[in-house]
C-alpha atoms as a PDB file:
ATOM      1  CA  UNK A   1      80.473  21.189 -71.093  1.00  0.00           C
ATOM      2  CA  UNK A   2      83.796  21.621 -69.014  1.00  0.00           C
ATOM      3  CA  UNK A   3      82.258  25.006 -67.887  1.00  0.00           C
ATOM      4  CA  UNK A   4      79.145  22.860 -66.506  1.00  0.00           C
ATOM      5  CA  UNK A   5      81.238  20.523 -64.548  1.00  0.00           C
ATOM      6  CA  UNK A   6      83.096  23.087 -63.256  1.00  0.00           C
ATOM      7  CA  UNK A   7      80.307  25.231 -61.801  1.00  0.00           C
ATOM      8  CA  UNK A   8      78.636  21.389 -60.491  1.00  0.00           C
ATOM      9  CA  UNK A   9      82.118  21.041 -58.922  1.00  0.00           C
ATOM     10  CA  UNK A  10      82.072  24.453 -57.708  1.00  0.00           C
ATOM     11  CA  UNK A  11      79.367  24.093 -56.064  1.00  0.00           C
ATOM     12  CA  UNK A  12      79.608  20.541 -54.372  1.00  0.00           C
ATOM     13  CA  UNK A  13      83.091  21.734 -52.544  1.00  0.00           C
ATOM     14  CA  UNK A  14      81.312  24.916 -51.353  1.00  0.00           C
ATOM     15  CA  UNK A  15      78.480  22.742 -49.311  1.00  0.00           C
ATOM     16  CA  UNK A  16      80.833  20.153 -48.295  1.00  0.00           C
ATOM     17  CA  UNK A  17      82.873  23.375 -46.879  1.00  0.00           C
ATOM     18  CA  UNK A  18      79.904  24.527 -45.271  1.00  0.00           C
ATOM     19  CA  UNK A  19      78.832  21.491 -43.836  1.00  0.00           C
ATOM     20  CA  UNK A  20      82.139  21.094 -42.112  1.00  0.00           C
ATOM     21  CA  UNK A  21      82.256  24.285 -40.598  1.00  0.00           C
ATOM     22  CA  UNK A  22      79.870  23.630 -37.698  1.00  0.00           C
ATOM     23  CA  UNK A  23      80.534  24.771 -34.588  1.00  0.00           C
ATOM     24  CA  UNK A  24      80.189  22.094 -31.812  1.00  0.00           C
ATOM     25  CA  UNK A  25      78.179  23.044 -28.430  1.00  0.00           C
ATOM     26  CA  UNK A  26      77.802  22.303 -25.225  1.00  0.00           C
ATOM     27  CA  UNK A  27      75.803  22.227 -22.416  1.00  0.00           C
ATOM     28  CA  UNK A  28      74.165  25.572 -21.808  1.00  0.00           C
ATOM     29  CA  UNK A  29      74.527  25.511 -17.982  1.00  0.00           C
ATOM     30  CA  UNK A  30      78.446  24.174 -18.316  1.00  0.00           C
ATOM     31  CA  UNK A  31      77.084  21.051 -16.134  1.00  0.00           C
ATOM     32  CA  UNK A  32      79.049  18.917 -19.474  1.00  0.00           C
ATOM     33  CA  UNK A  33      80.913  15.583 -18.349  1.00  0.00           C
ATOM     34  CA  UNK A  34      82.655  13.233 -20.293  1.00  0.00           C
ATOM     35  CA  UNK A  35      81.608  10.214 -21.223  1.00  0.00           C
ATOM     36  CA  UNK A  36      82.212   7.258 -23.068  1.00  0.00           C
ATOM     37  CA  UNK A  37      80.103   5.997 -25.852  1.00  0.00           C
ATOM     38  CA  UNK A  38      80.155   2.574 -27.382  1.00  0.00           C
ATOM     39  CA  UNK A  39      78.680   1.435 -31.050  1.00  0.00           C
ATOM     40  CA  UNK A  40      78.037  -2.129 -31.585  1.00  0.00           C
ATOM     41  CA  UNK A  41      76.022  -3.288 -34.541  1.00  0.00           C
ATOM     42  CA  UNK A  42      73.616  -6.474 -35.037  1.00  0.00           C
ATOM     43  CA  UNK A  43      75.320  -7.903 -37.483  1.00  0.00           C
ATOM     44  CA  UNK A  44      78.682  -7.682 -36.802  1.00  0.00           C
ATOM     45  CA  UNK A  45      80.033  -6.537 -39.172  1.00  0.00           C
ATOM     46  CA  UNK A  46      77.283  -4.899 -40.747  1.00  0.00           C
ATOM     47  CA  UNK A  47      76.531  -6.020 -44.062  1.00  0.00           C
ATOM     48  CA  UNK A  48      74.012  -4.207 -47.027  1.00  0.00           C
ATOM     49  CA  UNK A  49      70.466  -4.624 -45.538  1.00  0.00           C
ATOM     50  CA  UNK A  50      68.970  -4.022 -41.929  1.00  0.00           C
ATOM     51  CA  UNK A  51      71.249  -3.223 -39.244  1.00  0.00           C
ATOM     52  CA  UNK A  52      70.222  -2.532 -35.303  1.00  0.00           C
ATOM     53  CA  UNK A  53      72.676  -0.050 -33.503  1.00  0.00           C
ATOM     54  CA  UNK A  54      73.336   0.120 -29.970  1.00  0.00           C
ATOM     55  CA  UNK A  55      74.798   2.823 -27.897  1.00  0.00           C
ATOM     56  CA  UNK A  56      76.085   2.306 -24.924  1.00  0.00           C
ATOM     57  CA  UNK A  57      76.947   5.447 -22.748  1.00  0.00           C
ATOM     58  CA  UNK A  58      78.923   5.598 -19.947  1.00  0.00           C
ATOM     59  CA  UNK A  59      80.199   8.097 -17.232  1.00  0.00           C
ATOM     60  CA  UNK A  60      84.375   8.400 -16.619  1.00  0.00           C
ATOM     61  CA  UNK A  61      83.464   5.999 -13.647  1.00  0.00           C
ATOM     62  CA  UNK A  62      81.990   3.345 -15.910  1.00  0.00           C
ATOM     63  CA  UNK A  63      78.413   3.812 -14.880  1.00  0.00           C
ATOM     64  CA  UNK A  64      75.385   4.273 -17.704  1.00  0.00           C
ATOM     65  CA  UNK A  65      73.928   7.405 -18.017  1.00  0.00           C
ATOM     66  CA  UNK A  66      70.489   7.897 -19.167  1.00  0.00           C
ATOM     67  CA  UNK A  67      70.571  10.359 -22.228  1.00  0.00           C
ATOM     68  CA  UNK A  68      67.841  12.695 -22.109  1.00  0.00           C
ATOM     69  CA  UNK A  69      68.373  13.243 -26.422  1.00  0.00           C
ATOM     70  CA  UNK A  70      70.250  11.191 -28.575  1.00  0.00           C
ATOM     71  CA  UNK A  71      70.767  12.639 -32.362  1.00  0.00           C
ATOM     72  CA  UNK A  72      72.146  10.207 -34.925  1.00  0.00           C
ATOM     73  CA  UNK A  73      72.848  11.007 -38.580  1.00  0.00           C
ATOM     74  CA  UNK A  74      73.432   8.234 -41.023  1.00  0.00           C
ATOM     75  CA  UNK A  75      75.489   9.367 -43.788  1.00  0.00           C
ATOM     76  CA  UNK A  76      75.729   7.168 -46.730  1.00  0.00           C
ATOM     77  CA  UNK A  77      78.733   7.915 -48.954  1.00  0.00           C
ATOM     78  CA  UNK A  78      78.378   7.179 -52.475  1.00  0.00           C
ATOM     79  CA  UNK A  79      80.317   7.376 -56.174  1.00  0.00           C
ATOM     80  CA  UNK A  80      79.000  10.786 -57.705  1.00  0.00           C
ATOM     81  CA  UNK A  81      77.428   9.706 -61.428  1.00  0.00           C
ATOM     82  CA  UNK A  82      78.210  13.025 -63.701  1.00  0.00           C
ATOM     83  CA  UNK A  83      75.973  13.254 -66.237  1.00  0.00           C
END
């Protein structure tokens, strides 16, 4: 049995390692510029249930900029069960 959770543990630290050793990237043209980006969420806070997120994203002047892709990954952390 210990041998079993081993391996299971084993295992979970290896993808968590590989899932945190992304590489981040930028634009391919170098044209990148920073910006500011804002999360508010309706609720605030947000509770179990529904929730509406809003970005807001701004230049370094303060001005929006229109995002051509947004990606968003909702990660929901739980308490592992072992069996």
């Amino acid at each position: 049995m210990r041998k079993l959770v081993f391996a299971g543990l084993l295992v979970v630290i290896s993808v968590l390692l590989a899932a945190c050793s992304g590489s981040a990237t930028s634009a391919p043209d170098g044209s990148a510029k920073p910006v500011t980006i804002k999360v508010e969420s309706n609720p605030a806070p947000a509770v179990v249930g529904d929730a509406e997120l809003v970005f807001t994203i701004t230049d370094a002047s303060g001005n929006p900029v229109e995002a051509q892709e947004l990606m968003c990954q909702q990660i929901i952390r739980t308490c592992p069960v072992w069996v």
